[in-house]
Every structure is written in C-alpha cells, then in structure tokens.
N, C-alpha and C. Protein backbone atom coordinates (compact mmCIF):
# COMPACT_ATOMS: atom_id res chain seq x y z
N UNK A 1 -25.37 30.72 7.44
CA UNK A 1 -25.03 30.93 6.04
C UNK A 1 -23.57 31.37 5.88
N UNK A 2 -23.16 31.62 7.29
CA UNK A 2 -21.66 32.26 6.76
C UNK A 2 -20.57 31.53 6.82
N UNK A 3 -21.14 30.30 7.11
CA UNK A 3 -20.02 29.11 7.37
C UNK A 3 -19.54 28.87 5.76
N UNK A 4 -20.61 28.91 4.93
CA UNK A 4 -20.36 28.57 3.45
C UNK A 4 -19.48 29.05 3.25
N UNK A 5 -19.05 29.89 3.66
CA UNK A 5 -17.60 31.30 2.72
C UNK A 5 -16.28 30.72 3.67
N UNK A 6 -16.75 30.03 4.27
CA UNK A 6 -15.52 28.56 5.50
C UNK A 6 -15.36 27.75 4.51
N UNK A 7 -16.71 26.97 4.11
CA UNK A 7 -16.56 25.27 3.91
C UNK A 7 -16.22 25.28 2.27
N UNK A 8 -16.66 26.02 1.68
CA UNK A 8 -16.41 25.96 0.36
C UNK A 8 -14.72 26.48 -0.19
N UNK A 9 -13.76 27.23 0.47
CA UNK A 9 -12.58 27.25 0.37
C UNK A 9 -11.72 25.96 1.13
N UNK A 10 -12.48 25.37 1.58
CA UNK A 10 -11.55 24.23 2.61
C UNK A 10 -11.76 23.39 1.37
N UNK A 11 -12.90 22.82 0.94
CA UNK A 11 -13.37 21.94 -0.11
C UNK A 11 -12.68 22.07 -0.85
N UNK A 12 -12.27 23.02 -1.74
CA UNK A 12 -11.75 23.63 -2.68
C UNK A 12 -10.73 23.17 -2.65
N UNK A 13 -9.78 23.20 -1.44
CA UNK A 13 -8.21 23.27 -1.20
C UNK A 13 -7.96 21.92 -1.00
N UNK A 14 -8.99 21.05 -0.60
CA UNK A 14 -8.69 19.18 -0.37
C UNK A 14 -8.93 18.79 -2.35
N UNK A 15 -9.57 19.29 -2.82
CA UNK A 15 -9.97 19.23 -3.97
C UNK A 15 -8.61 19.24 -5.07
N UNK A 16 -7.83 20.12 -4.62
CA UNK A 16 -6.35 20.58 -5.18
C UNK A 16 -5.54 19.72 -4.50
N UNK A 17 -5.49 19.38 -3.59
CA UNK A 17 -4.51 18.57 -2.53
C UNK A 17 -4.58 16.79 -3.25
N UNK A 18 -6.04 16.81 -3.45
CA UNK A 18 -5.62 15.42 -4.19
C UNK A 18 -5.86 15.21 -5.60
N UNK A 19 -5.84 16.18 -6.43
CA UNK A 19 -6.05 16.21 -7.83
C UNK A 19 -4.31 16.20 -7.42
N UNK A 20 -3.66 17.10 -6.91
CA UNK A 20 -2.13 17.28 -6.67
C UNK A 20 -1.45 15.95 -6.96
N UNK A 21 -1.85 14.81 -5.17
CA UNK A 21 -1.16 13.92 -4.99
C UNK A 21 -1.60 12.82 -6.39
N UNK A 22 -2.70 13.12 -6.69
CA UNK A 22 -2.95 12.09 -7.99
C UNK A 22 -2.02 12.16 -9.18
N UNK A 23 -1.45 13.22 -9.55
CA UNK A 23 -0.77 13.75 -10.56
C UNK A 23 0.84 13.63 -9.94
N UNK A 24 1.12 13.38 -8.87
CA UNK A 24 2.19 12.94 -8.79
C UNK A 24 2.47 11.73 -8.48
N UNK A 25 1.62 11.08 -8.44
CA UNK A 25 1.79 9.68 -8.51
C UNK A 25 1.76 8.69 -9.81
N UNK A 26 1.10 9.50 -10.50
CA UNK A 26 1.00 9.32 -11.74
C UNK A 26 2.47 9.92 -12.89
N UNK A 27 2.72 10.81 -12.41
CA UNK A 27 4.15 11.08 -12.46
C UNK A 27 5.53 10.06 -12.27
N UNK A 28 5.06 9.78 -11.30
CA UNK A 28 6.44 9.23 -10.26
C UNK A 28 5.94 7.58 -10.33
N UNK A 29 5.29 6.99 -11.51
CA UNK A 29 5.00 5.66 -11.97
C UNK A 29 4.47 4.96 -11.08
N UNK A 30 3.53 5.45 -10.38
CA UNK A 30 3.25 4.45 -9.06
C UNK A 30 1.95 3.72 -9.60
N UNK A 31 1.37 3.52 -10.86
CA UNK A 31 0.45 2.92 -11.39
C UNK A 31 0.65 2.13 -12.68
N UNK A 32 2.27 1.99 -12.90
CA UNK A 32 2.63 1.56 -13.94
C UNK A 32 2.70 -0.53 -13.46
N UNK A 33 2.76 -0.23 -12.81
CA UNK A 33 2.96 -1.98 -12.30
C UNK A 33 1.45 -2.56 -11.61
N UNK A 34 0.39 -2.23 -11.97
CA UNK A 34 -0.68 -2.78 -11.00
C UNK A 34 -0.67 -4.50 -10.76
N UNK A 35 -0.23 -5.20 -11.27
CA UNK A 35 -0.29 -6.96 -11.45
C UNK A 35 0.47 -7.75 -10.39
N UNK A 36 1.88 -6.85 -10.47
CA UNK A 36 2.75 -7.40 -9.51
C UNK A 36 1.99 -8.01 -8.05
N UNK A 37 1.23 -6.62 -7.24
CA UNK A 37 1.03 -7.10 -5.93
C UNK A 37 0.28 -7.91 -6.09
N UNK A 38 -0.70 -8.04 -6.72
CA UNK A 38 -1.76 -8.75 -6.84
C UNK A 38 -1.40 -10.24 -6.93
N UNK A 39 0.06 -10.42 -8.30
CA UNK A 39 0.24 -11.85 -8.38
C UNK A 39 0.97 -12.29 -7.30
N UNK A 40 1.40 -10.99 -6.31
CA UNK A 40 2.30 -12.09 -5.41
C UNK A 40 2.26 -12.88 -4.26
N UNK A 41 0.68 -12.42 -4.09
CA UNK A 41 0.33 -13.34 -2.99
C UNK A 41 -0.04 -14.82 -3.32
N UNK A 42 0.26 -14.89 -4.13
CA UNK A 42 -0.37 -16.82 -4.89
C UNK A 42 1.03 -17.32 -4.53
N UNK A 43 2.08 -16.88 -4.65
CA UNK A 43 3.36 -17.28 -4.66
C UNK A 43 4.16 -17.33 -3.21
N UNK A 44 4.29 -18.48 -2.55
CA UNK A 44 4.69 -18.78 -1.29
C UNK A 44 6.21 -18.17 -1.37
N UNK A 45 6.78 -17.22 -0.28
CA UNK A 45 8.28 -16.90 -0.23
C UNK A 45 8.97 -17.93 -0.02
N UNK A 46 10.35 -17.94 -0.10
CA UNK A 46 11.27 -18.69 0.48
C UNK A 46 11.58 -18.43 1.72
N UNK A 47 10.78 -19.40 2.80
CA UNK A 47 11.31 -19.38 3.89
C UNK A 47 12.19 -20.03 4.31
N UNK A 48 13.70 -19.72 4.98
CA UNK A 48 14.52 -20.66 5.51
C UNK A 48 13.86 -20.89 6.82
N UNK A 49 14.22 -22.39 7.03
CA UNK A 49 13.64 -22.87 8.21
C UNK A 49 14.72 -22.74 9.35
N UNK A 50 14.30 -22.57 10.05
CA UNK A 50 15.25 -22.08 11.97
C UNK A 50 16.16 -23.69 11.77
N UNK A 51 17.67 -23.79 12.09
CA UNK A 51 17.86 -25.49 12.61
C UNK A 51 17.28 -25.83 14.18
N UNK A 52 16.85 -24.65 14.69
CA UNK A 52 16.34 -25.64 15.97
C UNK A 52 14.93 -25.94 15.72
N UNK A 53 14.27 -25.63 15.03
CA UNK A 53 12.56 -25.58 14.09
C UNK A 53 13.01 -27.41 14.27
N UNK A 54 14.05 -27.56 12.80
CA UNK A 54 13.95 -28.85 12.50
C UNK A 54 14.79 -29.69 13.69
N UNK A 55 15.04 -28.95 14.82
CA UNK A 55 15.80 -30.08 15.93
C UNK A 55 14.77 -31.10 16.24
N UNK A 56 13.60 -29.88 16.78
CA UNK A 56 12.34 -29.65 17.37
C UNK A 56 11.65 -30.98 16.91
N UNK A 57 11.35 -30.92 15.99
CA UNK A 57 10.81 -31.84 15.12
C UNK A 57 11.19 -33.18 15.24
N UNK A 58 12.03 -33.46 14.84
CA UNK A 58 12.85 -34.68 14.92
C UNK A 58 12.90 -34.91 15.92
N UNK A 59 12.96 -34.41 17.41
CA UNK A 59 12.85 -35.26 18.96
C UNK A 59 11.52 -35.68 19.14
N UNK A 60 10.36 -34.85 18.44
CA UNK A 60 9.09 -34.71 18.65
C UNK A 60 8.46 -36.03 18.43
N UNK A 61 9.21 -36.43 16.83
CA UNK A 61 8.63 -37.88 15.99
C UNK A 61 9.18 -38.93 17.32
C-alpha cells in the first residue's frame, strides 16, 4: 500500500510534463500546418539524375 504515496506523485508529474509539452507546442505553432505532410507524399521530388546513372544506361541499351 505504500507504493501508492510513490506511484501517484510520479503519475502526477508525467501528467504535468505532457499537459506542459502539449501547451508548448501549441504555442510554438506546431499544429497550425497539419495538410502539408500529409500532401507531400503524393508529390514526387525533383530528383537530379547522377551523369554516370545516364552513362550507365545508354551502354546498357
């Protein structure tokens, strides 16, 4: 029974720790853009291609 007077201040203190980090993230706009990541995986980067990639190639054909 005496662990309770342990586990219930630890609880407590993770409890504050991320009500904390929630409120500063929320602060510091980190939920103002949710769409971006999401749309950017549909969208292929610009990869430059290596010139020995396309040497490669061309001896290959």
């Amino acid at each position: 029974m005496s662990i309770i007077y342990v586990l219930i201040p630890i609880a407590m203190l993770f409890v504050l720790i991320a009500v904390g980090i929630f409120f500063w993230a929320v602060k510091s706009e980190q939920f103002d853009d949710l769409d971006r990541q999401s749309v950017s995986i549909l969208f292929d980067d610009d990869v430059k291609q290596n010139p020995d990639d396309s040497q490669t190639k061309r001896k290959q054909d």
